[in-house]
N, C-alpha and C. Protein backbone atom coordinates (compact mmCIF):
# COMPACT_ATOMS: atom_id res chain seq x y z
N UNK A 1 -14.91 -30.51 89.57
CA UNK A 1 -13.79 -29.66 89.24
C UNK A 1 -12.59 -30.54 88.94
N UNK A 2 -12.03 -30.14 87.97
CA UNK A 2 -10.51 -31.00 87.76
C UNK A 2 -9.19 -30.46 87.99
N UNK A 3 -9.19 -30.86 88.91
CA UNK A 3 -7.63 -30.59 89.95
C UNK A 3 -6.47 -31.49 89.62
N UNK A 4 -5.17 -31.82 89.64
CA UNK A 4 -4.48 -31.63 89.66
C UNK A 4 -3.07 -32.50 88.30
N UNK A 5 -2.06 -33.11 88.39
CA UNK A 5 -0.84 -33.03 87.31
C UNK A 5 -0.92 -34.37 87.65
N UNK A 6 -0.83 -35.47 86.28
CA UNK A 6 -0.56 -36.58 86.15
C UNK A 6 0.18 -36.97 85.11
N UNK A 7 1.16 -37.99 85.41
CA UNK A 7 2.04 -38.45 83.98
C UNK A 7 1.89 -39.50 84.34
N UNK A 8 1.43 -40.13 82.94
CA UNK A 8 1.19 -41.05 81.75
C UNK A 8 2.02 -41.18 80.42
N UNK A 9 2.08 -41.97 79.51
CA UNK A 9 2.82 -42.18 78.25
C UNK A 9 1.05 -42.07 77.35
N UNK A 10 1.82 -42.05 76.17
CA UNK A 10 0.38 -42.56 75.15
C UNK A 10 1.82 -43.02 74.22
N UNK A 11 0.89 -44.68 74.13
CA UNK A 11 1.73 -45.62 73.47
C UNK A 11 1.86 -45.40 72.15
N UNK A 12 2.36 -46.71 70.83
CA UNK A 12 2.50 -46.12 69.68
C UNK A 12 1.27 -46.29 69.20
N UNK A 13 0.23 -46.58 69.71
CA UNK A 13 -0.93 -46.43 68.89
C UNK A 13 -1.96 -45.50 69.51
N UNK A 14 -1.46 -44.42 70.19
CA UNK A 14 -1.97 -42.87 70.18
C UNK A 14 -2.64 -43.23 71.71
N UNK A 15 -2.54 -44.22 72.17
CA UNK A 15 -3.46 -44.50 73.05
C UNK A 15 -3.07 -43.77 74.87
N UNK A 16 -3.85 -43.42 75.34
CA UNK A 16 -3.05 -42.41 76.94
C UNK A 16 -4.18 -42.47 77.51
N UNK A 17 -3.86 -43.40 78.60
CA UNK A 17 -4.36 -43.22 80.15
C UNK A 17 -5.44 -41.92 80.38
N UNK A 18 -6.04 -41.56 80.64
CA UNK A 18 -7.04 -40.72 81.84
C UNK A 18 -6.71 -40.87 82.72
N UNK A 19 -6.42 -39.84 83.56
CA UNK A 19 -6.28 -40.12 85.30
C UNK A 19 -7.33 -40.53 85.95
N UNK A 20 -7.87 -41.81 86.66
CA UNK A 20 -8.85 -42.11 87.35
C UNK A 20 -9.41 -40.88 88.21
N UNK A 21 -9.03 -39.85 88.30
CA UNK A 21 -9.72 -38.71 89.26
C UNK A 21 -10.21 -37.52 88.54
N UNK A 22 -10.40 -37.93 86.93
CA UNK A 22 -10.73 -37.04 85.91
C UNK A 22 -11.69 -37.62 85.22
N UNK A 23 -11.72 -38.97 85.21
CA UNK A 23 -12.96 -39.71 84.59
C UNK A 23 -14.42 -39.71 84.95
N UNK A 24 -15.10 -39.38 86.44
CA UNK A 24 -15.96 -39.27 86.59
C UNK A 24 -16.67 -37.26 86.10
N UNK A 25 -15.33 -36.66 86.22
CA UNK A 25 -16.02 -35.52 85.84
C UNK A 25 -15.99 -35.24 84.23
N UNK A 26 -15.17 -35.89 83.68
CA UNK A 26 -15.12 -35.76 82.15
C UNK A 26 -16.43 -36.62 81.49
N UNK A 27 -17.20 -37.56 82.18
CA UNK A 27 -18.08 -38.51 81.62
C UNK A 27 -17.64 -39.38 80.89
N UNK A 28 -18.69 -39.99 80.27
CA UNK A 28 -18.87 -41.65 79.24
C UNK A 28 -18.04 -40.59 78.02
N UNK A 29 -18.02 -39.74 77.33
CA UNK A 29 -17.79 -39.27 76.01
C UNK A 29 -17.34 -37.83 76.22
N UNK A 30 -16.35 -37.07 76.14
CA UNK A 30 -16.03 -36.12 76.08
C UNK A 30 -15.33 -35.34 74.72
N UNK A 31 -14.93 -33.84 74.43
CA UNK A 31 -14.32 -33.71 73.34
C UNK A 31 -12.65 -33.23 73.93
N UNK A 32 -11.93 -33.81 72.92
CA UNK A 32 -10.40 -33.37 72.85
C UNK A 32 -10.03 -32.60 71.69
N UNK A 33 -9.45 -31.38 71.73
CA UNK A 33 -9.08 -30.51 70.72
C UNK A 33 -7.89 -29.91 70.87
N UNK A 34 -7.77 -28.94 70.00
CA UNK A 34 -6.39 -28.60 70.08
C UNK A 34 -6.45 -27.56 71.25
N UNK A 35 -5.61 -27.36 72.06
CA UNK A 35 -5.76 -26.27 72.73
C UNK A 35 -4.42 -25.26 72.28
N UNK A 36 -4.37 -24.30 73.39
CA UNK A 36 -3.27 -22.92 73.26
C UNK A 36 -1.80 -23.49 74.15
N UNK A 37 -1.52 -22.85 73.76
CA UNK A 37 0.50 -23.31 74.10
C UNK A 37 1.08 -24.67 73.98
N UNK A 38 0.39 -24.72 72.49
CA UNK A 38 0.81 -26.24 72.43
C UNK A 38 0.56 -27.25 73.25
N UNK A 39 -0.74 -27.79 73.56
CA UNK A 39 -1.35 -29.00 74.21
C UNK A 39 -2.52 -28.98 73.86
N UNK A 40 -3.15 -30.11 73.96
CA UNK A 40 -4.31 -30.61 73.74
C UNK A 40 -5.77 -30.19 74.98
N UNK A 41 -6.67 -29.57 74.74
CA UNK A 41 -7.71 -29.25 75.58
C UNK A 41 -8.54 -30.77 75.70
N UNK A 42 -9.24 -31.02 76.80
CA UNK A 42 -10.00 -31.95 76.25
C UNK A 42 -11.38 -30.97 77.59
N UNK A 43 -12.61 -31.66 77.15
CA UNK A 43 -13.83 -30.74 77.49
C UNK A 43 -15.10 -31.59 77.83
N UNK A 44 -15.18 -31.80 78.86
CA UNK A 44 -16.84 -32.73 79.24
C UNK A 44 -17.77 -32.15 78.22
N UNK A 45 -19.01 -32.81 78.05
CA UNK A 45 -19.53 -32.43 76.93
C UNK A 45 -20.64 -31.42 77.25
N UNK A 46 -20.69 -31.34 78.26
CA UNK A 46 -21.34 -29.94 78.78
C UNK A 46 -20.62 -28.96 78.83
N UNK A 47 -19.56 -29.02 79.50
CA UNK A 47 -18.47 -27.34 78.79
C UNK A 47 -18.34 -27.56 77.05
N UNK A 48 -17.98 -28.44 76.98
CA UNK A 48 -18.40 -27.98 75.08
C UNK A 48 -19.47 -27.24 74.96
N UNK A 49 -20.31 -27.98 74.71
CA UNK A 49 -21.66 -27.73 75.28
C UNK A 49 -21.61 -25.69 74.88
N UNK A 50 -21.12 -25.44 75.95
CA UNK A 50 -20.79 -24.14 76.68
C UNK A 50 -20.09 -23.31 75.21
N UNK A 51 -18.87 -24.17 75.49
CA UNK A 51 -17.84 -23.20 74.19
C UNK A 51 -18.55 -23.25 72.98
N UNK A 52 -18.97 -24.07 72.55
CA UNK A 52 -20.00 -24.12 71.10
C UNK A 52 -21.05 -22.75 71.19
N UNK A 53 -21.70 -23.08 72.27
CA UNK A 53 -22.84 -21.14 72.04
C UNK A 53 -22.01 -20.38 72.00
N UNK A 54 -21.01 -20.04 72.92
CA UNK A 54 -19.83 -19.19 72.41
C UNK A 54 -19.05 -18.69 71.19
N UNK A 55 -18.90 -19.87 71.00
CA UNK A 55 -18.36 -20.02 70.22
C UNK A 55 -19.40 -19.53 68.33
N UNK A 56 -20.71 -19.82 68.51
CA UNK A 56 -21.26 -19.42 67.58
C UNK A 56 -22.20 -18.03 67.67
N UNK A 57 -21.74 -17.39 68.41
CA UNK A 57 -21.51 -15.61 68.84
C UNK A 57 -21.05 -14.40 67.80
N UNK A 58 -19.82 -15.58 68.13
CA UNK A 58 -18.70 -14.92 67.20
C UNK A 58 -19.23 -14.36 66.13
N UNK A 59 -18.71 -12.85 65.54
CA UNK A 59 -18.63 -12.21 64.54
C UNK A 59 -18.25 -13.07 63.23
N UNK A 60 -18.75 -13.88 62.25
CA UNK A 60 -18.40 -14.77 61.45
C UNK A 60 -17.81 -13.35 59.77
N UNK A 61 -18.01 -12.59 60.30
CA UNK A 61 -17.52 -11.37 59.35
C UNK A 61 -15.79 -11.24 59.86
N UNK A 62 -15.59 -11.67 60.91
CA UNK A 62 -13.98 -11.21 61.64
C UNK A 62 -13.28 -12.36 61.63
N UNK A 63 -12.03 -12.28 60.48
CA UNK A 63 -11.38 -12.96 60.38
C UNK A 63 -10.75 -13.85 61.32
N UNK A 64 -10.32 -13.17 62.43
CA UNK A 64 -9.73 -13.92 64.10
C UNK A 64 -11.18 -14.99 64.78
N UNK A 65 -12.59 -14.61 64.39
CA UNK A 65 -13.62 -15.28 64.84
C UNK A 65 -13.31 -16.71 63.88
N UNK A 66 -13.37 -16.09 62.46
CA UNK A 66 -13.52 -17.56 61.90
C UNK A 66 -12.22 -18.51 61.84
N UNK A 67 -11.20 -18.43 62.42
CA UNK A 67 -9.87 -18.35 62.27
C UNK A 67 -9.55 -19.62 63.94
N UNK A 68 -10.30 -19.10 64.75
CA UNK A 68 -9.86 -19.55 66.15
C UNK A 68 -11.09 -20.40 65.84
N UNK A 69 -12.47 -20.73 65.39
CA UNK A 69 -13.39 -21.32 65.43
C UNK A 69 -12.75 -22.37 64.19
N UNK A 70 -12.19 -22.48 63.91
CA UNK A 70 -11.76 -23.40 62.46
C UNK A 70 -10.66 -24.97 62.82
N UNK A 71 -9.66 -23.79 64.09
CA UNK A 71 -8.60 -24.06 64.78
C UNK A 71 -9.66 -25.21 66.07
N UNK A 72 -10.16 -24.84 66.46
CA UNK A 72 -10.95 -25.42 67.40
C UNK A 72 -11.86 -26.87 66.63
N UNK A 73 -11.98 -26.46 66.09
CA UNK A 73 -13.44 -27.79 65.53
C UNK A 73 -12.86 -28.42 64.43
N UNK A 74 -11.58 -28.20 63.57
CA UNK A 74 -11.41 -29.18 62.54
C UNK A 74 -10.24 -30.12 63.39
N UNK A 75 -10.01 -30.07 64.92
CA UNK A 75 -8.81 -31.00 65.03
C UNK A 75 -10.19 -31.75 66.40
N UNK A 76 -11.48 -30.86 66.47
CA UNK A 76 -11.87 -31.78 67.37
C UNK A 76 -12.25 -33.29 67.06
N UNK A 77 -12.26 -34.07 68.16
CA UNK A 77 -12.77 -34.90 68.12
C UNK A 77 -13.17 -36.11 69.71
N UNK A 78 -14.14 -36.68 69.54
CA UNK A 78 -15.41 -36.73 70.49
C UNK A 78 -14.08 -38.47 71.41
N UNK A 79 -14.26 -38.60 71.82
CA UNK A 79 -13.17 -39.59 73.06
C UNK A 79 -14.14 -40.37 73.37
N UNK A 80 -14.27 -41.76 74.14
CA UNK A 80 -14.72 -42.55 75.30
C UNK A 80 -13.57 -43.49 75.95
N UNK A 81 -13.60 -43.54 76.91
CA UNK A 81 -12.85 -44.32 77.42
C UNK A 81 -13.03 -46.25 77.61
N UNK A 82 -11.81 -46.48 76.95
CA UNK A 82 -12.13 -48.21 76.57
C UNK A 82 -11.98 -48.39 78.38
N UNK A 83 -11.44 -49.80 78.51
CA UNK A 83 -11.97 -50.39 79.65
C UNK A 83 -10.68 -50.28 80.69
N UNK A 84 -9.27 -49.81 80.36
CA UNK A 84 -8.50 -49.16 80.86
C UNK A 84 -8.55 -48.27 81.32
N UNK A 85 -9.11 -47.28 81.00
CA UNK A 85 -9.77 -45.81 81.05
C UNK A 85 -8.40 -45.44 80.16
N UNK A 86 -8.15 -45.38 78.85
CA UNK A 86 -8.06 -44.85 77.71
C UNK A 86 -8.49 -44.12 76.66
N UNK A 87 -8.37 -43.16 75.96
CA UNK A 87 -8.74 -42.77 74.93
C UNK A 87 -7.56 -42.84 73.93
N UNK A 88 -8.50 -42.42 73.09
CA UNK A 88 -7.23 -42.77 71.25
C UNK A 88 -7.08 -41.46 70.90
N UNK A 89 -5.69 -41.25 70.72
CA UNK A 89 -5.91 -39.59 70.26
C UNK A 89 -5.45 -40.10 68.81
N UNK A 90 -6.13 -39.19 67.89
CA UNK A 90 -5.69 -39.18 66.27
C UNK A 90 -4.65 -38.02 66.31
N UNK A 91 -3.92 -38.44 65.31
CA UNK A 91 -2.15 -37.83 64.80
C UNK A 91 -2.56 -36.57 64.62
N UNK A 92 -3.41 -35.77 64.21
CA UNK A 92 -3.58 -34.53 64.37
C UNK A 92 -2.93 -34.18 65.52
N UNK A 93 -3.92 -34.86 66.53
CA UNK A 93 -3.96 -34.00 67.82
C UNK A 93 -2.68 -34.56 68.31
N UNK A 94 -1.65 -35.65 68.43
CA UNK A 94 -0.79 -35.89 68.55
C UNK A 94 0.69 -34.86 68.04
N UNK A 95 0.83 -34.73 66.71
CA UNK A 95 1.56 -33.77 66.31
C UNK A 95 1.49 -32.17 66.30
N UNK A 96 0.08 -32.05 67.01
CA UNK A 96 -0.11 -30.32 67.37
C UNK A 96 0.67 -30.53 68.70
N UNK A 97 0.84 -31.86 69.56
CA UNK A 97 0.85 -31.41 70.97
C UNK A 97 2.61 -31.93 71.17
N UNK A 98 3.32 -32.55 70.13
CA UNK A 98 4.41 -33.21 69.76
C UNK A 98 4.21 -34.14 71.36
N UNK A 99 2.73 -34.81 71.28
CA UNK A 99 3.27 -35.77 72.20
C UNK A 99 3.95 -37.22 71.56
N UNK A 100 5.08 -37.44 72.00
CA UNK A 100 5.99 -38.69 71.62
C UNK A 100 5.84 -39.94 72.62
N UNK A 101 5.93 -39.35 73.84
CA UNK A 101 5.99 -40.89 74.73
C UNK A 101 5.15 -40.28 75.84
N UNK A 102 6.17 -39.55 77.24
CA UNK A 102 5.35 -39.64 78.51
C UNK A 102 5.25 -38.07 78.12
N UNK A 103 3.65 -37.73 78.99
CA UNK A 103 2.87 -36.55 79.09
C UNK A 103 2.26 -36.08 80.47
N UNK A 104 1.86 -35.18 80.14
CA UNK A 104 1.34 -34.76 81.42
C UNK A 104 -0.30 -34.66 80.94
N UNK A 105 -1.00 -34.93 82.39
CA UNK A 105 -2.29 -34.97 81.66
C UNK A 105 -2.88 -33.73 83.01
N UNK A 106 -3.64 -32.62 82.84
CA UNK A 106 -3.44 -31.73 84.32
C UNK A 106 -4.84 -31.30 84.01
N UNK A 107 -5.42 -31.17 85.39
CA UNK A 107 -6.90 -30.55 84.89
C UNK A 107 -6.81 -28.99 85.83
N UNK A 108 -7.45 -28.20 84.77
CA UNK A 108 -7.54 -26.89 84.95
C UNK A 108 -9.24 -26.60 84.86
N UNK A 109 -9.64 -26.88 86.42
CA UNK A 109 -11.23 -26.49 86.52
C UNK A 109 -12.11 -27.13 85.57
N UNK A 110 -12.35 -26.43 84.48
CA UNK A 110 -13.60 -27.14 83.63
C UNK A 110 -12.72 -27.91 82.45
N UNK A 111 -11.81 -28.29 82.27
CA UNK A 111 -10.92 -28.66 81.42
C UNK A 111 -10.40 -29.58 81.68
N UNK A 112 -9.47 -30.22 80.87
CA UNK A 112 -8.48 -30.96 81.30
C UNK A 112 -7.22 -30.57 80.27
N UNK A 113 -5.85 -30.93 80.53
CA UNK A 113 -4.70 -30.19 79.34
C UNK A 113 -4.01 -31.55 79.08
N UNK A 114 -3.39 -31.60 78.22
CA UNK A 114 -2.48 -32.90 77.54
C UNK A 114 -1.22 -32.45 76.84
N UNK A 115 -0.46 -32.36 77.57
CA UNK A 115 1.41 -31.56 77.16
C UNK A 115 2.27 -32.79 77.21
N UNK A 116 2.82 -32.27 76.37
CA UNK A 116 4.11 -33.33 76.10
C UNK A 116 4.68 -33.37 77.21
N UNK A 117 5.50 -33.51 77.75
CA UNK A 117 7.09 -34.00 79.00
C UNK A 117 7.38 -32.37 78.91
N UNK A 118 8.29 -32.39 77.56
CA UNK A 118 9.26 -31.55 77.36
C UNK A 118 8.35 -29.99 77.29
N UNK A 119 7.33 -30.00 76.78
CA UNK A 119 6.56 -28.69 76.62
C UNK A 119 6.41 -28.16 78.35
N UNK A 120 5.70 -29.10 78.83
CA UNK A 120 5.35 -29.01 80.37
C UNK A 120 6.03 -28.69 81.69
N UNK A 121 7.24 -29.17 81.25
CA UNK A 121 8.75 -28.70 82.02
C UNK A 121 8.69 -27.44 81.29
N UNK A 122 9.56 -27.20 80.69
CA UNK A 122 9.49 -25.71 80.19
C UNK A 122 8.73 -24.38 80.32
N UNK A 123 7.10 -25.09 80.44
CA UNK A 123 6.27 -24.37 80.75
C UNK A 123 6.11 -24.07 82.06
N UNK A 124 6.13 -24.90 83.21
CA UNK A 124 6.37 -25.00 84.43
C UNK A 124 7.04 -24.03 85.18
N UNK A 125 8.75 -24.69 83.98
CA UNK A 125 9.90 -23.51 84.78
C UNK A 125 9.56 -22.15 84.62
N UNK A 126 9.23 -21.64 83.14
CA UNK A 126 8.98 -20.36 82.74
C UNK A 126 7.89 -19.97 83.93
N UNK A 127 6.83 -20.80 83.92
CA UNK A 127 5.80 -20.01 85.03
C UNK A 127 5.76 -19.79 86.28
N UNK A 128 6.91 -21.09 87.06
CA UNK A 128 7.60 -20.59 88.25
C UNK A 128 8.38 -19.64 88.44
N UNK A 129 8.78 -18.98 87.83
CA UNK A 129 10.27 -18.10 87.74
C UNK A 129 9.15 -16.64 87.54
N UNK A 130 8.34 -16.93 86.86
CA UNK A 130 7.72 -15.43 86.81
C UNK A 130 5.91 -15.74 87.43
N UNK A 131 5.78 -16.17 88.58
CA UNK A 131 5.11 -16.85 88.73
C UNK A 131 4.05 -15.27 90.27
N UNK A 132 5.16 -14.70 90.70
CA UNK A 132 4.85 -13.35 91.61
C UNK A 132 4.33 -12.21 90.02
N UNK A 133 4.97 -11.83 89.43
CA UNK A 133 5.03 -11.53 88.26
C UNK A 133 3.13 -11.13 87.39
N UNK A 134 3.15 -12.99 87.43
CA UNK A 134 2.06 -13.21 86.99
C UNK A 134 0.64 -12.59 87.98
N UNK A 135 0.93 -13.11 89.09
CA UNK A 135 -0.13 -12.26 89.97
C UNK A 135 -0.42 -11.11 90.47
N UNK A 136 0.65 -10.09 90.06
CA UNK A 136 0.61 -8.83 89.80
C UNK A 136 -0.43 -8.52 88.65
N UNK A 137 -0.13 -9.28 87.57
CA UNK A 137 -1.22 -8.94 86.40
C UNK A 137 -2.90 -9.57 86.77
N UNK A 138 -2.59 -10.40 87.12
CA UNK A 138 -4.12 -11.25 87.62
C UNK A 138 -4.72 -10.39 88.16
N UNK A 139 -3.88 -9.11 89.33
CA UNK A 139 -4.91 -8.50 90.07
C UNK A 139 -6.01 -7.19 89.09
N UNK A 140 -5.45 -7.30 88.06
CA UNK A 140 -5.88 -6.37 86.98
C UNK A 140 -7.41 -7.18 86.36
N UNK A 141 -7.08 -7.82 86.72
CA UNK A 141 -8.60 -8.78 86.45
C UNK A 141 -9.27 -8.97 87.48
N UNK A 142 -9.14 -8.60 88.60
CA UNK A 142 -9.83 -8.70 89.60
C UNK A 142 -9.72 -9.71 90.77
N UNK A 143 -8.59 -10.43 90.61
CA UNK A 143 -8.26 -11.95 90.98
C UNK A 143 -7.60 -11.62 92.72
């Protein structure tokens, strides 16, 4: 499981740290893509794995199917970690996530997330502040 918030930079040559407590569950090769609210998803290759059958489910007649499946797989791309425990992110995935310098790197269960500084604060505050709010709605899901 990938638990918890780390900051790191990714230098000028796209390059950003892994948190040593995310590397054994992410493996030798994982995928990084774009994710939702502006940050980067990245995905052991067995939850890919996962989202791919899912993912090829989808109604390919429904515009939102082929639309979020397009969004997903033309910014993916497959990671290993050099001997730092680094990966290289390509400028795609860099300018979807406006990461510039220091980031947050946070794992959410089967995932891991990659937010800029400034996105992550923001996001933070907004979700602390309505954070009772939020678990009012969760219980609607059963949570």
């Amino acid at each position: 499981m990938l638990l918890g918030e780390y900051k790191h930079n990714v230098d000028a040559k796209g390059r950003l740290i892994i948190p040593s407590k995310f590397r054994e569950d992410l493996g030798e090769r994982f995928i990084v893509t774009r994710g939702l609210d502006g940050c980067l998803f990245g995905y052991p290759m067995a939850e890919w794995t996962t989202l791919e059958s899912k993912l090829k489910q989808l109604p390919l007649a429904k515009k939102e199917s082929r639309a979020f499946t397009r969004f997903l797989y033309s910014a993916a791309t497959e990671c290993s970690l050099d001997k730092q425990g680094r990966i290289n992110l390509p400028n795609p995935l860099i300018n979807h996530a406006s990461l510039e310098k220091a980031c947050y790197v946070i794992g959410v269960s089967d995932r891991i997330e990659i937010w800029s500084e400034e996105r992550w604060d923001a996001f933070s505050q907004e979700a602390n502040e309505s954070f009772e709010e939020i678990a009012e709605v969760m219980i609607d899901f059963g949570f």
